[in-house]
N, C-alpha and C. Protein backbone atom coordinates (compact mmCIF):
# COMPACT_ATOMS: atom_id res chain seq x y z
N UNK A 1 4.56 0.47 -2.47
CA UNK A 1 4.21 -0.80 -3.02
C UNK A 1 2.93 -1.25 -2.33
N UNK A 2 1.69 -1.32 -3.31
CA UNK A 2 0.69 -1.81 -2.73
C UNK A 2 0.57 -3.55 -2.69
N UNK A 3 -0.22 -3.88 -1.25
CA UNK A 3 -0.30 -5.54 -1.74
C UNK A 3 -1.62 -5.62 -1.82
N UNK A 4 -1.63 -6.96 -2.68
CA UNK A 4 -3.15 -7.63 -2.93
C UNK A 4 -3.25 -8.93 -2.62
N UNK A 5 -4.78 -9.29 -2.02
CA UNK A 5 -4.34 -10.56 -1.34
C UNK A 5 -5.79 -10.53 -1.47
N UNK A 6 -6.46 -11.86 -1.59
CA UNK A 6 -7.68 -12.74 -1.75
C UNK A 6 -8.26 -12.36 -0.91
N UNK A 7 -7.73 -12.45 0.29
CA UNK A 7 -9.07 -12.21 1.78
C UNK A 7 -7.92 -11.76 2.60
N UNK A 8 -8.82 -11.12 3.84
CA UNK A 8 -8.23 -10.43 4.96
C UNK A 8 -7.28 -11.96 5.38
N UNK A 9 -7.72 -12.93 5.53
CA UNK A 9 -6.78 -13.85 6.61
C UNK A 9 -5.52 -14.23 5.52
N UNK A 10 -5.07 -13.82 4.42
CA UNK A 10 -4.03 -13.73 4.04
C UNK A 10 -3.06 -12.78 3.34
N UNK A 11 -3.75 -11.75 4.03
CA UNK A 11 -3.21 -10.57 4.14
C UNK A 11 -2.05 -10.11 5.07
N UNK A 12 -1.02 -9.71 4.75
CA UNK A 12 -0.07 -9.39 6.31
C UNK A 12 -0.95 -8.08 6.60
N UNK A 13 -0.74 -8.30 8.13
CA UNK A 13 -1.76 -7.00 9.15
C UNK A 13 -0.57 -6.65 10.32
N UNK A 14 -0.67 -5.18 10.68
CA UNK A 14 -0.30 -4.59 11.62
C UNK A 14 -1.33 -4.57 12.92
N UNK A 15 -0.41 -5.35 13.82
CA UNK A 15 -0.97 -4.69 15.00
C UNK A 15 -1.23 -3.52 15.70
N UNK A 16 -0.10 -2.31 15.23
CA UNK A 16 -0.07 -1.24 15.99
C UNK A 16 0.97 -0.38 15.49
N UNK A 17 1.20 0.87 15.11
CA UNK A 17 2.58 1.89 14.56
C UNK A 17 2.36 2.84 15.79
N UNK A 18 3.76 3.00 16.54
CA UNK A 18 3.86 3.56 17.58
C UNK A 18 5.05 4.51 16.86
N UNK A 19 5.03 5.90 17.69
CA UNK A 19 5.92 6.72 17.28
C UNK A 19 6.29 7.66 18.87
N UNK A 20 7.08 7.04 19.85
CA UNK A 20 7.24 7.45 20.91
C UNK A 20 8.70 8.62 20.90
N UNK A 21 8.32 9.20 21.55
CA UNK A 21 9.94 10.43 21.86
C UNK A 21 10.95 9.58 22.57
N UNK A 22 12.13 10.41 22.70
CA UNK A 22 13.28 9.37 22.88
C UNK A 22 13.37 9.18 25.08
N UNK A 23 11.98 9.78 25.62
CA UNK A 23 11.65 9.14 26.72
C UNK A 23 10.88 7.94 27.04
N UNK A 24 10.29 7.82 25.75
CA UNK A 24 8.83 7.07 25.65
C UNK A 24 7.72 7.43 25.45
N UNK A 25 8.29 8.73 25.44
CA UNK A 25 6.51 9.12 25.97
C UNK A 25 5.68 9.15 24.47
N UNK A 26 4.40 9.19 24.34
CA UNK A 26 3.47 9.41 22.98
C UNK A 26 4.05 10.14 22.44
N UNK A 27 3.88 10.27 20.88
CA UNK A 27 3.81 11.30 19.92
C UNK A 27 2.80 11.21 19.15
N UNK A 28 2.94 9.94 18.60
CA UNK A 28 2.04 9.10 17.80
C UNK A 28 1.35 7.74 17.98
N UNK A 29 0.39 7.12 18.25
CA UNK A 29 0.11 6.36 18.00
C UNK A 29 -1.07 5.59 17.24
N UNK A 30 -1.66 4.07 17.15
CA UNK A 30 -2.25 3.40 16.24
C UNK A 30 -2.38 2.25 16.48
N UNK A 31 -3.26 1.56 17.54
CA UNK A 31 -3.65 0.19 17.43
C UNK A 31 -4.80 0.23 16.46
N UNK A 32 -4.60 -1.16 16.17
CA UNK A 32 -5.56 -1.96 15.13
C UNK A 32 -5.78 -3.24 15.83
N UNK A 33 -5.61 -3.33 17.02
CA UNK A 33 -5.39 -5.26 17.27
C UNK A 33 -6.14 -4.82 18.74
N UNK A 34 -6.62 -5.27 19.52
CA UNK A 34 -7.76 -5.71 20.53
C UNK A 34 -6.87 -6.26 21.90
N UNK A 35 -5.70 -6.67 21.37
CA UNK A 35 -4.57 -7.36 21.86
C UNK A 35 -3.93 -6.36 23.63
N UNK A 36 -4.58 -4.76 23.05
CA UNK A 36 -4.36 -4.30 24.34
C UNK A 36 -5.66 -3.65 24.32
N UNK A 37 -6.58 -3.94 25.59
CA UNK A 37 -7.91 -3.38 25.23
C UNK A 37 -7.92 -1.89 26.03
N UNK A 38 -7.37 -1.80 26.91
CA UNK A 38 -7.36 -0.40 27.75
C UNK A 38 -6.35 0.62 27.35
N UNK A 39 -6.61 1.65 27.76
CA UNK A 39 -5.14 2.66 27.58
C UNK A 39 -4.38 2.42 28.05
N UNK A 40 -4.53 1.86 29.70
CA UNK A 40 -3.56 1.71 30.65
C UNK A 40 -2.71 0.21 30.04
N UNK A 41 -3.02 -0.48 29.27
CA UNK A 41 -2.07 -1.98 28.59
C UNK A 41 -1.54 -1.10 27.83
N UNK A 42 -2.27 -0.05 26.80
CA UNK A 42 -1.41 0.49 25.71
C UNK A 42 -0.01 1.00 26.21
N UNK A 43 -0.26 1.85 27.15
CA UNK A 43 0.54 3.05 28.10
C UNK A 43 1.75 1.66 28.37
N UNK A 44 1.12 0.68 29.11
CA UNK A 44 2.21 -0.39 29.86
C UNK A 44 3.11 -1.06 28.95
N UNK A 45 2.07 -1.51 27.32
CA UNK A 45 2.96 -2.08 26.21
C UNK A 45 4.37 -0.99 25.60
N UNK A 46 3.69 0.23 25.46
CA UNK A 46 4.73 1.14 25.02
C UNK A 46 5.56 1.40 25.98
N UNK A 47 5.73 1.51 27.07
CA UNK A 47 6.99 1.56 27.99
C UNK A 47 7.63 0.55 28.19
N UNK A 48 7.33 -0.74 28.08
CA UNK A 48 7.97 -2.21 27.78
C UNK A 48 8.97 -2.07 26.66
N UNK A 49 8.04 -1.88 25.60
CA UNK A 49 8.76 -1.87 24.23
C UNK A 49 9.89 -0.81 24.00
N UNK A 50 9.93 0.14 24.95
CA UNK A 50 11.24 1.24 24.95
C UNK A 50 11.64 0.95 25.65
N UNK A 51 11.67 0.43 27.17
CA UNK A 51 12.74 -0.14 27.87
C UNK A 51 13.59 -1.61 27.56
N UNK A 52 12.71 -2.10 26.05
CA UNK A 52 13.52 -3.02 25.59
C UNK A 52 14.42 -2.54 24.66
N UNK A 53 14.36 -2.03 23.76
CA UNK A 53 14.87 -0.95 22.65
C UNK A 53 15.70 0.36 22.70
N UNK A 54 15.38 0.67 23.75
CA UNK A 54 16.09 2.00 24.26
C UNK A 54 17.77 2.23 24.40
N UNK A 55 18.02 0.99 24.71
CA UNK A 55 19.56 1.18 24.91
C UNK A 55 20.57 0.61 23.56
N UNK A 56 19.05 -0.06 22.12
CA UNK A 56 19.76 0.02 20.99
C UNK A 56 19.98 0.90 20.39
N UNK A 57 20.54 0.89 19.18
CA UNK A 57 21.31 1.45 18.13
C UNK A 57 20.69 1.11 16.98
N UNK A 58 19.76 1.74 17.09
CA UNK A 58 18.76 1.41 15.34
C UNK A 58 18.66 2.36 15.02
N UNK A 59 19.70 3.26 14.00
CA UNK A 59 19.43 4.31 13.53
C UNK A 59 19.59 4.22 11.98
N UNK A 60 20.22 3.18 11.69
CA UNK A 60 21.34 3.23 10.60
C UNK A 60 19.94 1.75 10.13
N UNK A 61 20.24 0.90 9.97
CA UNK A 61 18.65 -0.14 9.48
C UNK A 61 18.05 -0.38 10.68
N UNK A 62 16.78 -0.60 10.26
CA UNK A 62 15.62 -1.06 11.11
C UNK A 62 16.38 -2.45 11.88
N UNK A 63 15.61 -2.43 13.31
CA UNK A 63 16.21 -3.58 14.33
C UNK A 63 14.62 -4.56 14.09
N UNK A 64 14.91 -5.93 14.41
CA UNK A 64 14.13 -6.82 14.44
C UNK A 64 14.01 -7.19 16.62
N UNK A 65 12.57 -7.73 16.79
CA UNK A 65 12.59 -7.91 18.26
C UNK A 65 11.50 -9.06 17.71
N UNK A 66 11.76 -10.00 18.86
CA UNK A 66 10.02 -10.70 19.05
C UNK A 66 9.86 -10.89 20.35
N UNK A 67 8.52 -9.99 21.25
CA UNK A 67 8.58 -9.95 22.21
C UNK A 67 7.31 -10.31 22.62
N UNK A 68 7.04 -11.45 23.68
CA UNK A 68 5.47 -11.94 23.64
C UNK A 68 5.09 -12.20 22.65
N UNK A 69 5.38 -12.66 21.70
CA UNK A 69 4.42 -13.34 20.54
C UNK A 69 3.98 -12.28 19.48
N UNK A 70 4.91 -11.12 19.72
CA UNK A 70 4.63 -9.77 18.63
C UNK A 70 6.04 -9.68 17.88
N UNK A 71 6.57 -9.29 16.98
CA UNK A 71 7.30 -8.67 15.87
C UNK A 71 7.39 -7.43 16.07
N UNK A 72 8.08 -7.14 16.49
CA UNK A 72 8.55 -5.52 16.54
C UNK A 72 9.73 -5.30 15.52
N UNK A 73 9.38 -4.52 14.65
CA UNK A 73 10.21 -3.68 13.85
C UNK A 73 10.37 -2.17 14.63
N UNK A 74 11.80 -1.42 14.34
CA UNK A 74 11.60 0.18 14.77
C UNK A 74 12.90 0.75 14.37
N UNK A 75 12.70 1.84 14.99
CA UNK A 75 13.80 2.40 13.95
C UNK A 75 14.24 3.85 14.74
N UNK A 76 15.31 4.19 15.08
CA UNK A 76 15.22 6.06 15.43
C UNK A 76 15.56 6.73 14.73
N UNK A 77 15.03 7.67 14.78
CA UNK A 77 15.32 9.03 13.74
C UNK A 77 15.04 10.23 14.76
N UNK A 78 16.80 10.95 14.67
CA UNK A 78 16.84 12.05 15.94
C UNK A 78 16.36 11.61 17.37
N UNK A 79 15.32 12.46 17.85
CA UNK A 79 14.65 12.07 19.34
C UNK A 79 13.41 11.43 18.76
N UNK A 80 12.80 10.72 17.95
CA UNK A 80 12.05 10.00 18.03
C UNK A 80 11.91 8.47 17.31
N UNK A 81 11.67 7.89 17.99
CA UNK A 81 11.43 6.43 17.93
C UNK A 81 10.44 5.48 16.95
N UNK A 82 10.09 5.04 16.06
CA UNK A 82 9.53 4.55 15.42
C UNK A 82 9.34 2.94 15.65
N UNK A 83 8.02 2.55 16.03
CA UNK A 83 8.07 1.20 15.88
C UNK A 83 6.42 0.46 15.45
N UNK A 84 6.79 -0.61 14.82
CA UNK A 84 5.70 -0.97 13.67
C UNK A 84 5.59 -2.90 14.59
N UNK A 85 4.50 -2.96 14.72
CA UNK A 85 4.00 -4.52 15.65
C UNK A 85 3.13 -5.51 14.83
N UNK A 86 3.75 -6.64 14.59
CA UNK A 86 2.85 -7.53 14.21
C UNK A 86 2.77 -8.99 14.49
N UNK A 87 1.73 -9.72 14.46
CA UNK A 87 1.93 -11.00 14.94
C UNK A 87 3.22 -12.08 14.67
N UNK A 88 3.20 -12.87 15.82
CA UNK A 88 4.76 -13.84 15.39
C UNK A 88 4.81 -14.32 14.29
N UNK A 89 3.20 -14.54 13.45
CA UNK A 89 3.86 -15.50 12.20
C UNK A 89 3.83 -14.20 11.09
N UNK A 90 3.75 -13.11 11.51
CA UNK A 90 3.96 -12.51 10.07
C UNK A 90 5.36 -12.16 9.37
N UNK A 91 5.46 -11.34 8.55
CA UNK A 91 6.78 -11.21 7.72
C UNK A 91 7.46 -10.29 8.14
N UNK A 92 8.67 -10.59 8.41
CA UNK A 92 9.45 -9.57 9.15
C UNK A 92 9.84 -8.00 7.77
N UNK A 93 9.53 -9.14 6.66
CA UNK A 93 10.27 -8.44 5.64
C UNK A 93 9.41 -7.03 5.51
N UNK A 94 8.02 -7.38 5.66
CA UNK A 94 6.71 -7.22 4.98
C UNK A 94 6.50 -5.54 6.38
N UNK A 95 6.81 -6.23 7.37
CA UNK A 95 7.00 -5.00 8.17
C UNK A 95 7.63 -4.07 8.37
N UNK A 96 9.21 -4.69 8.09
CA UNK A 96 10.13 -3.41 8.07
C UNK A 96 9.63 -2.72 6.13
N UNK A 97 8.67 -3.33 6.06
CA UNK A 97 8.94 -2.11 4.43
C UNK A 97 7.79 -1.05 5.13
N UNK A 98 6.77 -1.50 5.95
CA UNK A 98 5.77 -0.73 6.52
C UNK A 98 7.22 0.35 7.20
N UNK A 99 7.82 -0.02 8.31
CA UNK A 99 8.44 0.96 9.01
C UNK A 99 9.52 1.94 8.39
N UNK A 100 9.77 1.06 6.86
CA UNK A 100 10.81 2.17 5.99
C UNK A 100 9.83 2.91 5.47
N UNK A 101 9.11 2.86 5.08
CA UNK A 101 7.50 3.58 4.09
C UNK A 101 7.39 4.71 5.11
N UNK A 102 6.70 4.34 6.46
CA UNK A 102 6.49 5.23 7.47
C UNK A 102 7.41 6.68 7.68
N UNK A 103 8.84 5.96 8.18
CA UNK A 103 10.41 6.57 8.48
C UNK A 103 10.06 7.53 6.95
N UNK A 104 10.22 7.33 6.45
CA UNK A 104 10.97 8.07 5.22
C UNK A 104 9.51 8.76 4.27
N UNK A 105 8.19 8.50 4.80
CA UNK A 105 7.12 9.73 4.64
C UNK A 105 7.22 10.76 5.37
N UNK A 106 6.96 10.69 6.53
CA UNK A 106 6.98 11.16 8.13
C UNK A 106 8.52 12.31 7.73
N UNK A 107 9.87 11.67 7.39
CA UNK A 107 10.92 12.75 6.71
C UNK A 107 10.72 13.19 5.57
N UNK A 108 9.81 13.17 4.33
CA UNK A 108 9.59 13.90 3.40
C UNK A 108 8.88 15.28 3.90
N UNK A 109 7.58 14.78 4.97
CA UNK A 109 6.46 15.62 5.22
C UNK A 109 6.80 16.35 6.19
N UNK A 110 8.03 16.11 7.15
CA UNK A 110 8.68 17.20 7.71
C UNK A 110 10.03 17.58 7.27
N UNK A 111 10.18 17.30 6.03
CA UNK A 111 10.99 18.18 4.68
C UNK A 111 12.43 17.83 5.86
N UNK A 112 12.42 16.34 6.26
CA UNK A 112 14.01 16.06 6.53
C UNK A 112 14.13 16.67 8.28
N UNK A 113 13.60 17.23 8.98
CA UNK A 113 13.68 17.67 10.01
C UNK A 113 12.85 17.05 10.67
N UNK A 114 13.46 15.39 10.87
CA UNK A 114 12.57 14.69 12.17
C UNK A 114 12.84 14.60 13.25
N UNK A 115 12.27 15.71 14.33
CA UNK A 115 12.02 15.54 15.64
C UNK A 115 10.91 15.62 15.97
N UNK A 116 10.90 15.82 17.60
CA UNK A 116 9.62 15.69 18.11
C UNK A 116 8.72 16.89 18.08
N UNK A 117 9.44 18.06 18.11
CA UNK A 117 9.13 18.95 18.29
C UNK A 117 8.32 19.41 16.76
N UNK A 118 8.62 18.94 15.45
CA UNK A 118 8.74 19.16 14.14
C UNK A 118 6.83 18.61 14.25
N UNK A 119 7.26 17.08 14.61
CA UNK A 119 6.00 16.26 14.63
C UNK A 119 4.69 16.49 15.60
N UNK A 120 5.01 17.28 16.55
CA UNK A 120 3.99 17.56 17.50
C UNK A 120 3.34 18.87 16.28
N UNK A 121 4.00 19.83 15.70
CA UNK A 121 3.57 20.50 15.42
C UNK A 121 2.97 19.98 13.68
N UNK A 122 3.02 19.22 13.32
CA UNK A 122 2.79 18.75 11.98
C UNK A 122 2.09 17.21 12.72
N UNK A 123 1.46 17.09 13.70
CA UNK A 123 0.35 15.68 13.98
C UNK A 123 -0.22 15.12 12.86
N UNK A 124 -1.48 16.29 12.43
CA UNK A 124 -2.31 15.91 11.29
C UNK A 124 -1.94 15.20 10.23
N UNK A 125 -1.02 15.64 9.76
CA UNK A 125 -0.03 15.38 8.77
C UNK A 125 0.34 13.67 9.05
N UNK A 126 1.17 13.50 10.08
CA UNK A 126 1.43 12.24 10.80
C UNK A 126 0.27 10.93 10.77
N UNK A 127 -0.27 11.39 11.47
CA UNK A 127 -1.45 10.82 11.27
C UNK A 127 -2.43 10.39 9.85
N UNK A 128 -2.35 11.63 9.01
CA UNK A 128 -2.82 11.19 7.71
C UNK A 128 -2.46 10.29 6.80
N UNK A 129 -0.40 10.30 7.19
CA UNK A 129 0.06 9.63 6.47
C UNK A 129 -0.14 7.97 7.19
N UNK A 130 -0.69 7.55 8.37
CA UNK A 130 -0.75 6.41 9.04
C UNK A 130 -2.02 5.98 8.41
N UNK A 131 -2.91 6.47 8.43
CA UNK A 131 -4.27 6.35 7.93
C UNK A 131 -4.10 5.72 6.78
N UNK A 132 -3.68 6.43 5.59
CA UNK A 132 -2.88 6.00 3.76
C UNK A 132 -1.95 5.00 4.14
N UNK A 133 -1.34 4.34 5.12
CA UNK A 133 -0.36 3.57 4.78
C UNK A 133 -1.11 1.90 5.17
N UNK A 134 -2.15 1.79 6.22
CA UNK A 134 -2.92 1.16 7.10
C UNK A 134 -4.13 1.38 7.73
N UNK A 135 -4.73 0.39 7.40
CA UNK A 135 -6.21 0.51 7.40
C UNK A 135 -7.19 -0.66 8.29
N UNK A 136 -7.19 -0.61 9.63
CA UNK A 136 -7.66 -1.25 10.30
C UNK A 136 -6.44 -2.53 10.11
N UNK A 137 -5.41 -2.50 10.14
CA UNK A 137 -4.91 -3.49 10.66
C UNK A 137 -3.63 -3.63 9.36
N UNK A 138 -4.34 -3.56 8.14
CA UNK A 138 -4.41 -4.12 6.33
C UNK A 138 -3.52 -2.78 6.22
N UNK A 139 -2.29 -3.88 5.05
CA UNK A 139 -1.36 -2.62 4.93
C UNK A 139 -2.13 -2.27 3.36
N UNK A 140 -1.77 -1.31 3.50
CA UNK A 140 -2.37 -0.50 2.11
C UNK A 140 -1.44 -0.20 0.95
N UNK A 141 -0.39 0.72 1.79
CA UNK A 141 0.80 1.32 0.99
C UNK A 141 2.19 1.46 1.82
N UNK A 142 2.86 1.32 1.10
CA UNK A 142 4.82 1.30 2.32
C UNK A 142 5.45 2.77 0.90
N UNK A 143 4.96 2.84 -0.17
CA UNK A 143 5.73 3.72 -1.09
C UNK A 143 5.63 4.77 -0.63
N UNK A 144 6.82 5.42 0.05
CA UNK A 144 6.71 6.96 0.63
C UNK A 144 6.06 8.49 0.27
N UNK A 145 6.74 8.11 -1.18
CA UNK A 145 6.43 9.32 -2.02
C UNK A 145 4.60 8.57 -2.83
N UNK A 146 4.12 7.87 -2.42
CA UNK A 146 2.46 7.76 -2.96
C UNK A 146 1.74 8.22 -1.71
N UNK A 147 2.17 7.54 -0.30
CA UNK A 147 2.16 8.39 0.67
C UNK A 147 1.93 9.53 0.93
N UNK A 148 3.24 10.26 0.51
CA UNK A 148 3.15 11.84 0.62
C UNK A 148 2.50 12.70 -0.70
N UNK A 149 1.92 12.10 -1.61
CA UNK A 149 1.13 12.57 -2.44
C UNK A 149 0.00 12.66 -1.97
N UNK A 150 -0.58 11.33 -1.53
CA UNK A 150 -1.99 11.59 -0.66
C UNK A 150 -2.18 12.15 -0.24
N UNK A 151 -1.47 12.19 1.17
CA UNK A 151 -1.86 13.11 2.33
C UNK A 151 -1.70 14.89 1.53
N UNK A 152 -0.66 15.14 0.90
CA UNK A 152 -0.57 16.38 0.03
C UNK A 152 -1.91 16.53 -0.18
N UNK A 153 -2.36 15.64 -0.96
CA UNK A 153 -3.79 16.01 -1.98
C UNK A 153 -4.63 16.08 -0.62
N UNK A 154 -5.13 15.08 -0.15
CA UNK A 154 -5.90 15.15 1.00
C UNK A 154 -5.73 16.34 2.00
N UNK A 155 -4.48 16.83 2.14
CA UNK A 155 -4.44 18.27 3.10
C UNK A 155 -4.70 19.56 2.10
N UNK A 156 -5.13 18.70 0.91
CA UNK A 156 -5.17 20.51 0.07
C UNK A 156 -6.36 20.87 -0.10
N UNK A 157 -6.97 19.30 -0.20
CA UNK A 157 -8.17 19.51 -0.04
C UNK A 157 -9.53 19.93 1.42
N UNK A 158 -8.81 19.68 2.45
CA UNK A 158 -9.16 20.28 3.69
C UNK A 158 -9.03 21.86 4.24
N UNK A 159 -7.88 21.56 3.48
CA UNK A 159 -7.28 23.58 3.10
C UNK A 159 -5.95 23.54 4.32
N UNK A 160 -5.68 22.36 4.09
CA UNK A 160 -4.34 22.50 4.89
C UNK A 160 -3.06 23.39 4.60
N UNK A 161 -1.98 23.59 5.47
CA UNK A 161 -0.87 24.59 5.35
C UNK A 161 0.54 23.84 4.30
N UNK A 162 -0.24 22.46 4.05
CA UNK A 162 1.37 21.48 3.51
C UNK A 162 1.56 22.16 2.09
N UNK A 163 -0.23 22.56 1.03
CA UNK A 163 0.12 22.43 0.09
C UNK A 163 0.38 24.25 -0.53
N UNK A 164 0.19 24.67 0.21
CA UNK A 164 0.46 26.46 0.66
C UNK A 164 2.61 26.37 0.61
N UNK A 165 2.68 25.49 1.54
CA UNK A 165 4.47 25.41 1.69
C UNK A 165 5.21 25.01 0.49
N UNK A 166 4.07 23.52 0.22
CA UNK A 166 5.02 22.97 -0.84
C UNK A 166 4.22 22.39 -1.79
N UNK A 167 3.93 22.83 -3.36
CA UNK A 167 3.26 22.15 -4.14
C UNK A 167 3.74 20.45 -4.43
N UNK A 168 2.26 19.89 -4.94
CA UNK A 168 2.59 18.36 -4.99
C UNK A 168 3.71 17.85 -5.67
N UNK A 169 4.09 18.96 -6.67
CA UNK A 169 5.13 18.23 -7.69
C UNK A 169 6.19 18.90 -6.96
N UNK A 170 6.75 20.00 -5.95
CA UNK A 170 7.71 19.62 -5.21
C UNK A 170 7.80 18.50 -4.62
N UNK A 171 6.55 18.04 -3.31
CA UNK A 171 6.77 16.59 -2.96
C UNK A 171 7.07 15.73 -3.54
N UNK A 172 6.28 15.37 -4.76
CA UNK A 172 6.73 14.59 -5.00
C UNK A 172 8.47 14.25 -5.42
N UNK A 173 8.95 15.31 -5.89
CA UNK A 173 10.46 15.58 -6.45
C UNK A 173 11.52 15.27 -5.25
N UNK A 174 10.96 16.12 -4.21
CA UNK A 174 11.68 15.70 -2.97
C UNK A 174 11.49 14.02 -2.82
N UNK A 175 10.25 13.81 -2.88
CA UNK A 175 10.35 12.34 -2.32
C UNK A 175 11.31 11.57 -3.33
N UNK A 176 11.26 11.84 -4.80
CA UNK A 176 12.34 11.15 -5.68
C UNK A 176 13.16 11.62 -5.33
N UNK A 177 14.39 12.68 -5.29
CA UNK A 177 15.30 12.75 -4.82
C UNK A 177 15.60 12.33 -3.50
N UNK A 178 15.05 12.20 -2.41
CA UNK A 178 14.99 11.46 -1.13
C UNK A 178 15.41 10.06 -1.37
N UNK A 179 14.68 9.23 -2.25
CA UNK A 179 15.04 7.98 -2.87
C UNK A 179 16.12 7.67 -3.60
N UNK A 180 16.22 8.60 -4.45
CA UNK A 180 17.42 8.39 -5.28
C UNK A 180 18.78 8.25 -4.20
N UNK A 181 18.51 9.46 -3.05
CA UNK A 181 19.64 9.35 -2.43
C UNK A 181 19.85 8.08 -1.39
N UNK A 182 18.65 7.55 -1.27
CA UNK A 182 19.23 6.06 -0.21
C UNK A 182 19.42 4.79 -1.03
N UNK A 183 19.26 5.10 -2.80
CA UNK A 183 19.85 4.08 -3.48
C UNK A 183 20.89 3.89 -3.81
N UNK A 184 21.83 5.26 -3.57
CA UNK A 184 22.97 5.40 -4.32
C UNK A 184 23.72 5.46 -3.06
């Protein structure tokens, strides 16, 4: 679902999509916000944010946090951690569709096998799909399977290994059947 909005200042914006292992440590990450200007705040924010989260149970729906004046949405899947940041007045709603969009590309594009180990080796991929979903801050897209079409097309066109594994109209099929199955 794409949004449209008049101007950037009424736009909902992401601060940051973090995708930490189930120590903390990096896998993925993505500021857009200024909010931590060094690595060493980034490094300090993301170990905050898992020693707050860590001992939940967000596997089953996305958990809500507001910590310092941020919105944390996140989510686990296997050993890795998913979490999506945005300012206090934005939409909680508006974020967890960013972190279901994310969750459930990220498992199309590693064909259901999300760990860390899956994702270290499929980065590019990860990353491409963060790029297509958010754009300096501005959400773009949360629809999984438009998502994983992109990055498809975009890795086929680089001469990537995704569209060698799996043609687009498998993805895409998977991604409908993926859907179909968390509607029913």
């Amino acid at each position: 679902m794409a949004y449209l909005f008049s101007s950037p200042e009424s736009c909902p914006s992401v601060k940051n999509i973090l995708l930490l292992d189930s120590e903390g440590k990096r896998v993925a990450v993505k500021y857009y916000s200024d909010d931590w200007p060094t690595n060493s705040a980034k490094l300090a924010f993301e170990k905050y944010i898992f020693s707050k989260t860590s001992k939940t149970n967000a596997r089953g729906e996305a958990e809500i946090l507001l910590l310092e004046n941020n919105i944390i949405v996140y989510k686990f899947a296997q050993d890795l951690h998913f979490f999506v940041t945005g300012g206090d007045n934005e939409n909680e709603l508006i974020l967890a569709s960013v972190l279901q969009g994310l969750v459930e590309a990220v498992s199309l594009l590693l064909r259901n096998n999300v760990d860390k180990r899956e994702a270290l080796e499929n980065l590019d991929l990860i990353f491409l799909c963060l790029d297509e979903m958010v754009d300096q801050g501005m959400i773009l897209e949360t629809d999984p399977s438009v998502i994983v079409g992109k990055v498809a097309v975009h890795d086929a066109e680089t001469g990537g290994q995704l569209m060698s594994e799996q043609t687009l109209t498998q993805a895409l099929a998977t991604a409908r059947d993926h859907l179909a199955r968390n509607l029913f």
